[in-house]
N, C-alpha and C. Protein backbone atom coordinates (compact mmCIF):
# COMPACT_ATOMS: atom_id res chain seq x y z
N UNK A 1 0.84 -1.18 0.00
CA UNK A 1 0.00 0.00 0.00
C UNK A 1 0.89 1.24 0.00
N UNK A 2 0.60 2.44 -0.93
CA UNK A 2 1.09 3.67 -1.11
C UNK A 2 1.06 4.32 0.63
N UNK A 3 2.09 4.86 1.17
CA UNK A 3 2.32 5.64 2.06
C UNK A 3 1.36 6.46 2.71
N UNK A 4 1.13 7.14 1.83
CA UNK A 4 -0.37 8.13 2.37
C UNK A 4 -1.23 7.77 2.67
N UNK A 5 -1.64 6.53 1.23
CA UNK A 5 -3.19 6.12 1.87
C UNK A 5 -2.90 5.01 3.66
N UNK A 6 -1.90 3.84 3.74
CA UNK A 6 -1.25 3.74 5.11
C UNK A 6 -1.40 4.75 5.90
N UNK A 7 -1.34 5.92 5.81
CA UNK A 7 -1.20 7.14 6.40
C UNK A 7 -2.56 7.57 7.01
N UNK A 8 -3.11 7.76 6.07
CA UNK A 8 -4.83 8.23 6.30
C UNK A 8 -5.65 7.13 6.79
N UNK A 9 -5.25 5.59 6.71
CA UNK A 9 -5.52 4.28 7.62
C UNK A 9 -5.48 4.65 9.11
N UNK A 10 -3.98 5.05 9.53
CA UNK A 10 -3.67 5.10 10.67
C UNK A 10 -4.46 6.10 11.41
N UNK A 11 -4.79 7.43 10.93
CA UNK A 11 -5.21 8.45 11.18
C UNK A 11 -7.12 8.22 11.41
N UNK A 12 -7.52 7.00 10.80
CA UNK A 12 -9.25 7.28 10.58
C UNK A 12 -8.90 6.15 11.92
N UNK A 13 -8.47 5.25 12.01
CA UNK A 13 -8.90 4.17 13.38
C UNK A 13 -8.98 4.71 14.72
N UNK A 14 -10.03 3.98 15.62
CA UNK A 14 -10.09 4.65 16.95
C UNK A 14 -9.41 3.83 17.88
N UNK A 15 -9.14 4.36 19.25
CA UNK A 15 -8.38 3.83 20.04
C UNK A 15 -8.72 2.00 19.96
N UNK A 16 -10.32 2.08 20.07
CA UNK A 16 -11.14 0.79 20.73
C UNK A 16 -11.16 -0.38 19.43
N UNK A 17 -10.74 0.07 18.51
CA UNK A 17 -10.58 -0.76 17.13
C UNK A 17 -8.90 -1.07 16.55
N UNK A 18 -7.68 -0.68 17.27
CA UNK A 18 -6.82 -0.66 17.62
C UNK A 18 -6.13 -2.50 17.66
N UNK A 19 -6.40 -3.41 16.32
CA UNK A 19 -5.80 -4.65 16.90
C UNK A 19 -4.93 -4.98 15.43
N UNK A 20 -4.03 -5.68 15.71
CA UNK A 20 -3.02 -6.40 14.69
C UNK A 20 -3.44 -7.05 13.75
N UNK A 21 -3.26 -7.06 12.54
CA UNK A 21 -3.98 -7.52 11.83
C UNK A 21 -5.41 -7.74 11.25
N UNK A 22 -5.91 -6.23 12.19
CA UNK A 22 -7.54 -5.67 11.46
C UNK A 22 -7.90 -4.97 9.97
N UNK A 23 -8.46 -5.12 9.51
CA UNK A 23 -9.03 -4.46 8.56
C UNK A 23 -9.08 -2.88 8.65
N UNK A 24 -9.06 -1.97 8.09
CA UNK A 24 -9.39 -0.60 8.27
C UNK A 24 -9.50 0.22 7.05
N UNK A 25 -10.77 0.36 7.04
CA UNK A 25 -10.81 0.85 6.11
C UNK A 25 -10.59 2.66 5.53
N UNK A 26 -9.86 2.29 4.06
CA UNK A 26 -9.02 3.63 3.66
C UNK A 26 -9.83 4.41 3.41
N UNK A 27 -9.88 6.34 3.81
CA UNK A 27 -10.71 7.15 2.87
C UNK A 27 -10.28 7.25 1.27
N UNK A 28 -11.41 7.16 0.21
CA UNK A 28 -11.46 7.04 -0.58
C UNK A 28 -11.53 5.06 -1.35
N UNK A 29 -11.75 4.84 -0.42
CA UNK A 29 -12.20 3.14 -0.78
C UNK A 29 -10.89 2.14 -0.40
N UNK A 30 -11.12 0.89 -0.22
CA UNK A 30 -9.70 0.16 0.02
C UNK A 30 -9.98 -0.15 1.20
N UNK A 31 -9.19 -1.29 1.69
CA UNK A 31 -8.67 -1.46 2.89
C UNK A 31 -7.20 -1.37 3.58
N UNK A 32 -6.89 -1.44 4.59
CA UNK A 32 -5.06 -1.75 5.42
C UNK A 32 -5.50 -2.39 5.98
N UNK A 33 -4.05 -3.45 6.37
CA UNK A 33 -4.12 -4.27 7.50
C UNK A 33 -3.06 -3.63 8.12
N UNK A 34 -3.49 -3.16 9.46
CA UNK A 34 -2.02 -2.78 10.56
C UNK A 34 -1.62 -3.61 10.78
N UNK A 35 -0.39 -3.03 10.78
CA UNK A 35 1.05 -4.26 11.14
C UNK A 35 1.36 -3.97 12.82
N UNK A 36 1.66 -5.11 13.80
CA UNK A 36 1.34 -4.70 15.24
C UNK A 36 2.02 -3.91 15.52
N UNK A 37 3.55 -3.55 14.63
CA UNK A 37 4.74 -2.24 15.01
C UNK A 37 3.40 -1.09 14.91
N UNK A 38 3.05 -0.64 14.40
CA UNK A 38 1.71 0.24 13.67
C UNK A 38 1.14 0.18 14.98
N UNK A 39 0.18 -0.54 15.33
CA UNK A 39 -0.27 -0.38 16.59
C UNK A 39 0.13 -0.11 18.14
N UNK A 40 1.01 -0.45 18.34
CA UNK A 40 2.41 -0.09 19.52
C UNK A 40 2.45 1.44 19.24
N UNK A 41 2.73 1.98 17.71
CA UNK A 41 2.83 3.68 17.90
C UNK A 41 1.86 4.08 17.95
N UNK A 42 0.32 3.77 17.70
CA UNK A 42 -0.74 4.65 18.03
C UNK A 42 -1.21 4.46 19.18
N UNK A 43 -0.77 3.56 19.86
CA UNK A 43 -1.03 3.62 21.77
C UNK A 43 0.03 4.22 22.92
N UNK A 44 0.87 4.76 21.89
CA UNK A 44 2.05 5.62 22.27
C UNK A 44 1.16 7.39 22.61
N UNK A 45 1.70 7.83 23.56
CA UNK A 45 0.88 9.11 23.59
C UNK A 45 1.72 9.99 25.17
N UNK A 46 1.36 11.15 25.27
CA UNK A 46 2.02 11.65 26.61
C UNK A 46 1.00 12.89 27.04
N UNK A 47 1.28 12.97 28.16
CA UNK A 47 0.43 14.25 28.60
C UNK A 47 1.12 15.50 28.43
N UNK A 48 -0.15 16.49 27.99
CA UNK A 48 -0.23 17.68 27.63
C UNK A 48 -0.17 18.14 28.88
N UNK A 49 0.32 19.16 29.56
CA UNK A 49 0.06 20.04 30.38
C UNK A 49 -0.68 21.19 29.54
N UNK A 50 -2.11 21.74 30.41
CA UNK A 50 -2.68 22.54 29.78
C UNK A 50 -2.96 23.77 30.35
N UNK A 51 -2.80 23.78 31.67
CA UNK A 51 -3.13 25.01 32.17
C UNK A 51 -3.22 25.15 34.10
N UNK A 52 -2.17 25.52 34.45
CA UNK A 52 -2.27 25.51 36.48
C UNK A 52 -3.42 25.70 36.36
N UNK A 53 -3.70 25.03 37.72
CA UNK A 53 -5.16 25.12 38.42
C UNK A 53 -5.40 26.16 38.91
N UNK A 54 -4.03 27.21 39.47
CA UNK A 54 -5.02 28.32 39.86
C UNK A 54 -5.10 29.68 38.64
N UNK A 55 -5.00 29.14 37.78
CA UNK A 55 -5.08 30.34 36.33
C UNK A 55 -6.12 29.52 35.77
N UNK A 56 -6.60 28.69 36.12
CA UNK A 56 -7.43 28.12 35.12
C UNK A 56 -8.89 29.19 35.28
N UNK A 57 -9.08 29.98 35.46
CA UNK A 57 -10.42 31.50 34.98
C UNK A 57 -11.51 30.37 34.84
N UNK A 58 -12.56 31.29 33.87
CA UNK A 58 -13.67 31.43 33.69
C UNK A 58 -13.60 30.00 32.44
N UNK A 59 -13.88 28.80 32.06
CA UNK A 59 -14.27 27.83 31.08
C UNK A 59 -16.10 28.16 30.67
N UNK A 60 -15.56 28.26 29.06
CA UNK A 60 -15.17 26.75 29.10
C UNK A 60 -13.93 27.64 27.88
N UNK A 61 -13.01 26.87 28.03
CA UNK A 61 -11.90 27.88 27.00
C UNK A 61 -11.10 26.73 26.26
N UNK A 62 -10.53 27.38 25.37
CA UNK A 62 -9.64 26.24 24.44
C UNK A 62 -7.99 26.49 24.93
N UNK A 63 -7.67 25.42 24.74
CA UNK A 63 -6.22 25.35 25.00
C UNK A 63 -5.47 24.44 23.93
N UNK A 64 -4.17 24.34 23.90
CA UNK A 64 -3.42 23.70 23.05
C UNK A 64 -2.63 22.56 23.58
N UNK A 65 -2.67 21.35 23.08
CA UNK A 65 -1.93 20.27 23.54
C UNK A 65 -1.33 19.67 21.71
N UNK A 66 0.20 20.41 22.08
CA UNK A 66 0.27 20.08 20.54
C UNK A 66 -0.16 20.89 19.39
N UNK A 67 -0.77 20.34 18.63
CA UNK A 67 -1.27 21.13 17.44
C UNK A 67 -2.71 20.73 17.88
N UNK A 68 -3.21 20.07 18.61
CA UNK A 68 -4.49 19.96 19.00
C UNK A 68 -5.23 20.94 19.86
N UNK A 69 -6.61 21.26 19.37
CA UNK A 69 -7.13 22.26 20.11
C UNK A 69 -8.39 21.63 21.01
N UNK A 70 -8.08 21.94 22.62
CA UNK A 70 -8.61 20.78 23.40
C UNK A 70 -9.48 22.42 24.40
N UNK A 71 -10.80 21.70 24.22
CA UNK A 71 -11.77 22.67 25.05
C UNK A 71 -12.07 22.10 26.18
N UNK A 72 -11.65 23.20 27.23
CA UNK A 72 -11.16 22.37 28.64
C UNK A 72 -12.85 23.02 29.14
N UNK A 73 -13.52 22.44 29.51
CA UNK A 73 -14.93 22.43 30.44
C UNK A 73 -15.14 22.41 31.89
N UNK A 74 -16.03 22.90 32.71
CA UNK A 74 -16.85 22.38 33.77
C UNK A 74 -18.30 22.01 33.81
N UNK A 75 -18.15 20.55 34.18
CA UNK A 75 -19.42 20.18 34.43
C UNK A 75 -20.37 20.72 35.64
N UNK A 76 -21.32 20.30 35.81
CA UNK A 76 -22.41 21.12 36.42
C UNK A 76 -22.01 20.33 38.00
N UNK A 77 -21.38 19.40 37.56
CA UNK A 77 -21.06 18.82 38.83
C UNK A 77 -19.60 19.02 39.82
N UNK A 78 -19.13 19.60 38.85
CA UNK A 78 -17.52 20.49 39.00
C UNK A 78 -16.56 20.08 38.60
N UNK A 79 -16.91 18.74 38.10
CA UNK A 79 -15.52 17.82 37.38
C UNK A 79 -15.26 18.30 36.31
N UNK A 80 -14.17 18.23 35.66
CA UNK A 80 -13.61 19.20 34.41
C UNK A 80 -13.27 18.27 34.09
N UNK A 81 -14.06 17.99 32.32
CA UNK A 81 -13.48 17.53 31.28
C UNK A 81 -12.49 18.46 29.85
N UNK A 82 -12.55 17.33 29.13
CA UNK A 82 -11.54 17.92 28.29
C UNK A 82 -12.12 17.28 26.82
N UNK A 83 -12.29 17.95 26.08
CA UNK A 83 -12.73 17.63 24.70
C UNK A 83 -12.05 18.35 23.32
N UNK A 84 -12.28 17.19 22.13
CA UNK A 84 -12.16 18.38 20.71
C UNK A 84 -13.06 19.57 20.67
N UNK A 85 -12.29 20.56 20.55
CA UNK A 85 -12.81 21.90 20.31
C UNK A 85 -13.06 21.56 18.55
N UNK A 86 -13.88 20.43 17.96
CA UNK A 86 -14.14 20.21 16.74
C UNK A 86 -15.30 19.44 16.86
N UNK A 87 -16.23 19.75 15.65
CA UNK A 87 -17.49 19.16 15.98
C UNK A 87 -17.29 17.42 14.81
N UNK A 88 -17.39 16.82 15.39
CA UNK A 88 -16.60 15.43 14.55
C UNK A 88 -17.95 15.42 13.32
N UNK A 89 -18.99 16.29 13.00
CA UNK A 89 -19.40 15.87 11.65
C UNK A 89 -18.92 17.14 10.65
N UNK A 90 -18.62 18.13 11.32
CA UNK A 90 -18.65 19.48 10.26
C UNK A 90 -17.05 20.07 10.29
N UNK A 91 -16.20 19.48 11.63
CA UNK A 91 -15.42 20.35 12.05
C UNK A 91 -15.87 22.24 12.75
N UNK A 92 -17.00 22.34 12.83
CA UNK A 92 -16.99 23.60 13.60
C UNK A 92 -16.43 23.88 15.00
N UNK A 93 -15.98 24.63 15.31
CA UNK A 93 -15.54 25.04 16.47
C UNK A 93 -16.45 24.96 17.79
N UNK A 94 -16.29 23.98 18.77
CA UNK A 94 -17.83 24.21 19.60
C UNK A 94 -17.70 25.14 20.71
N UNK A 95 -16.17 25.66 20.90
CA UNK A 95 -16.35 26.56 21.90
C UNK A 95 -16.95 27.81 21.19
N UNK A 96 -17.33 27.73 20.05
CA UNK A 96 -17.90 29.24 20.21
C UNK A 96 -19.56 28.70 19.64
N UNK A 97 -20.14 27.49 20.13
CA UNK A 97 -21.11 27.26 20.40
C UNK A 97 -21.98 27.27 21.58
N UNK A 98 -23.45 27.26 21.82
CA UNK A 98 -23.69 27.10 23.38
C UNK A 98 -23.88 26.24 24.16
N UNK A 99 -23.30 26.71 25.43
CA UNK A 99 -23.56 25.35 26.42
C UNK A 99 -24.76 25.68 27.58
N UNK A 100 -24.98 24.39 27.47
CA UNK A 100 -26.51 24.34 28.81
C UNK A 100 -25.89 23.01 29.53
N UNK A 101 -25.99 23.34 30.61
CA UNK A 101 -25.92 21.85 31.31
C UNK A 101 -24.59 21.29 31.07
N UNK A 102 -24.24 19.89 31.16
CA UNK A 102 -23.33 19.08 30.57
C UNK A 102 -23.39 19.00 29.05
N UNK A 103 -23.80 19.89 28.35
CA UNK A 103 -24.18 19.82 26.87
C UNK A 103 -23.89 21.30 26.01
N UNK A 104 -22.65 20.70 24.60
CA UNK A 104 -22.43 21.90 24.12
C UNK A 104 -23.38 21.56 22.63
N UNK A 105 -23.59 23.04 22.20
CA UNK A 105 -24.45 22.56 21.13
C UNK A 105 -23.40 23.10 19.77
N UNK A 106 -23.42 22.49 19.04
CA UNK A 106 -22.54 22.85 17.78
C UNK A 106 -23.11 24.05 16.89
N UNK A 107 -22.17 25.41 16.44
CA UNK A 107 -23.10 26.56 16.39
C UNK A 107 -23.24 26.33 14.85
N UNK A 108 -22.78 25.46 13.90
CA UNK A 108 -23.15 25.37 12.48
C UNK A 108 -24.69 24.60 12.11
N UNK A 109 -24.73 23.32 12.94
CA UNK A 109 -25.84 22.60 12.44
C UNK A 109 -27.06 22.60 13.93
N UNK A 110 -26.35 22.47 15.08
CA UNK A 110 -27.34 22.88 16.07
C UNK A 110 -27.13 20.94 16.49
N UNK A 111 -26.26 20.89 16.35
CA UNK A 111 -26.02 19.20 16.94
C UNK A 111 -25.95 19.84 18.29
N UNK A 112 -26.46 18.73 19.35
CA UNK A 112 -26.26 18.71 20.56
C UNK A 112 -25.28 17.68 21.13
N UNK A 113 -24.43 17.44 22.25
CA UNK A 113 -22.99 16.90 22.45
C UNK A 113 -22.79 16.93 23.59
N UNK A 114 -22.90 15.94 23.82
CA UNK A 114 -22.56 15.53 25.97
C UNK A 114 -21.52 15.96 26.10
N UNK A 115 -20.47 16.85 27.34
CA UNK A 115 -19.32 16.96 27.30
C UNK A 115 -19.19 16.05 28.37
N UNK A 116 -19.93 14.89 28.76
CA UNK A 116 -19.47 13.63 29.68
C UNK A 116 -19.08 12.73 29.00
N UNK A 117 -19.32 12.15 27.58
CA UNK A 117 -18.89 11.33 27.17
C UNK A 117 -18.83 11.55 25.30
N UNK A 118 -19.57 12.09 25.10
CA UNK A 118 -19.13 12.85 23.99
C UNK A 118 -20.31 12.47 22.65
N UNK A 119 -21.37 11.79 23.68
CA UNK A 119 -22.59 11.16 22.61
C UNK A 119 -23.20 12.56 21.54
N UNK A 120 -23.86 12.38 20.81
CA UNK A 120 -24.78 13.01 19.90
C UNK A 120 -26.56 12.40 19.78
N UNK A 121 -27.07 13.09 20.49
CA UNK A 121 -28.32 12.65 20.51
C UNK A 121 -29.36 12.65 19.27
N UNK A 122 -28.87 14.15 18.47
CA UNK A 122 -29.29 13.36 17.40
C UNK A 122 -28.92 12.83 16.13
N UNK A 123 -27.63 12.16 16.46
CA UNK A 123 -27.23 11.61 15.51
C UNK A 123 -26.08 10.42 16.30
N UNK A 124 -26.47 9.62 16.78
CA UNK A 124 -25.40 8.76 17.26
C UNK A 124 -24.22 7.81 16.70
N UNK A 125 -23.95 8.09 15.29
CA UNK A 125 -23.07 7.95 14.69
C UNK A 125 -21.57 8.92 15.02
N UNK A 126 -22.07 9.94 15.49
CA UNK A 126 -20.99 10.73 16.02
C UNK A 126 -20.95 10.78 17.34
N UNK A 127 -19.57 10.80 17.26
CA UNK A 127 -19.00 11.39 18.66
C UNK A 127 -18.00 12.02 18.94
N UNK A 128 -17.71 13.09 19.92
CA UNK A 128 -16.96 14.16 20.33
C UNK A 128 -16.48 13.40 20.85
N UNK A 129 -14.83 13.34 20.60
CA UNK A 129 -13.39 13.50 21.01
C UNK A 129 -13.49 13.41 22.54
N UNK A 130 -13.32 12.87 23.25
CA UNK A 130 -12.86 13.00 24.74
C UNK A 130 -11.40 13.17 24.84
N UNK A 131 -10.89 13.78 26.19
CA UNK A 131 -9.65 13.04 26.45
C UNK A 131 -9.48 12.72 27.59
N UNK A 132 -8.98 12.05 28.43
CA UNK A 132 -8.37 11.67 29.57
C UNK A 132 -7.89 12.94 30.63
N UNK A 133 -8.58 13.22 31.31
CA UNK A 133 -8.10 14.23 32.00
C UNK A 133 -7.26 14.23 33.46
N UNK A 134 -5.91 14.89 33.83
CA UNK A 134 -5.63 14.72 35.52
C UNK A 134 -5.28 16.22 35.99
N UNK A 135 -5.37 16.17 37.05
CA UNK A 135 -4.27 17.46 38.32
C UNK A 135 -3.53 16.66 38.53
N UNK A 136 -2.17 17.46 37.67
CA UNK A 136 -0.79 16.88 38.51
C UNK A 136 -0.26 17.70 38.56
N UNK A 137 0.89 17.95 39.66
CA UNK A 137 1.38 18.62 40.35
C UNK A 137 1.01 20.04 39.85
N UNK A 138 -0.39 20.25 40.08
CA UNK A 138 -1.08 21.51 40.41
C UNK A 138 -1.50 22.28 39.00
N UNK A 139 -1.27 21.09 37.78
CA UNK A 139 -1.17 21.55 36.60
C UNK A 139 -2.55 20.27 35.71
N UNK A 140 -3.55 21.18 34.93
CA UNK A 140 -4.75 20.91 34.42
C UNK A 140 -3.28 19.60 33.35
N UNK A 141 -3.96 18.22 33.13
CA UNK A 141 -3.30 17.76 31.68
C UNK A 141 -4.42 17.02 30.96
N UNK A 142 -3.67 16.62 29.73
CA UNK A 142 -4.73 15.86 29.06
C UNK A 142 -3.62 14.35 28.63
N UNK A 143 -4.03 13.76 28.21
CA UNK A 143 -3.48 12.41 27.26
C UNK A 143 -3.86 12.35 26.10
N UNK A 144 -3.00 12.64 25.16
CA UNK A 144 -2.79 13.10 23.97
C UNK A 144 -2.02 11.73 23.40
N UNK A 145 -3.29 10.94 22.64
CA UNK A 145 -2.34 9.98 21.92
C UNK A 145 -1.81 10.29 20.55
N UNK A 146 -0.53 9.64 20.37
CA UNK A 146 0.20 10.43 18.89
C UNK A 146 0.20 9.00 17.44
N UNK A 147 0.05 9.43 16.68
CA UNK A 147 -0.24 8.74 15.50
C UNK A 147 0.98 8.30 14.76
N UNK A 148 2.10 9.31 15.04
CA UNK A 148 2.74 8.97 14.24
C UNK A 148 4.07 9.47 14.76
């Protein structure tokens, strides 16, 4: 298989579909089979430090982990998640969409988007990006897995 399309394989699979010798299918038609070296680097990943806890202001705000743009939240319950600041059907930006509740709404199509787990109610084919969130040593992070 040509490089790129390998490339754009690695890039469409999700963590939970992640096995040696799976199928995956290429954009623009085709399949890959990952090779398990292939899989070892996409479970490779490190934490982002994103922001001290006591600068962390007013959320819900975007921050950078990488070239990734990660919209750091509070839930209604006070736990702070961490999500794509991308709406996984349009790519719109959802921090500059509105939030009610545990729920941001996407400001292009009006999708609605749990920021607990990242469902789409009406469309459950999609889902918003989570990431892994901690406080360590007094600093907001995320887990940022790397592809490549």
């Amino acid at each position: 298989m040509r490089a790129p399309l390998r490339l754009m394989a690695l890039l469409c699979v999700t963590r939970a579909l992640q096995q040696p010798g799976q199928q995956i299918p290429v954009p623009g038609g085709g399949m890959c089979v990952l090779e398990e070296s292939e899989v070892e680097e996409l479970e490779t990943g490190q934490w982002w430090p994103l922001v001290r806890v006591d600068a962390l202001g007013t959320l819900p705000r975007v921050y950078f982990a990488g070239t990734r743009r990660v919209l750091l939240v509070r839930l209604r319950d006070g736990e702070l998640r961490a999500v794509a600041d991308a709406c996984p059907h349009a790519g719109s930006r959802l921090s500059q969409g509105s939030f009610a509740g545990d729920c941001v709404t996407c400001p292009r199509h009006g999708w609605v988007f749990s920021l607990r787990d990242g469902a789409c109610a009406e469309h459950p084919v999609y889902r918003l990006r989570t990431y892994p969130l901690r406080v360590e040593a007094g600093a907001v992070e995320v887990w940022v897995a790397e592809v490549w």
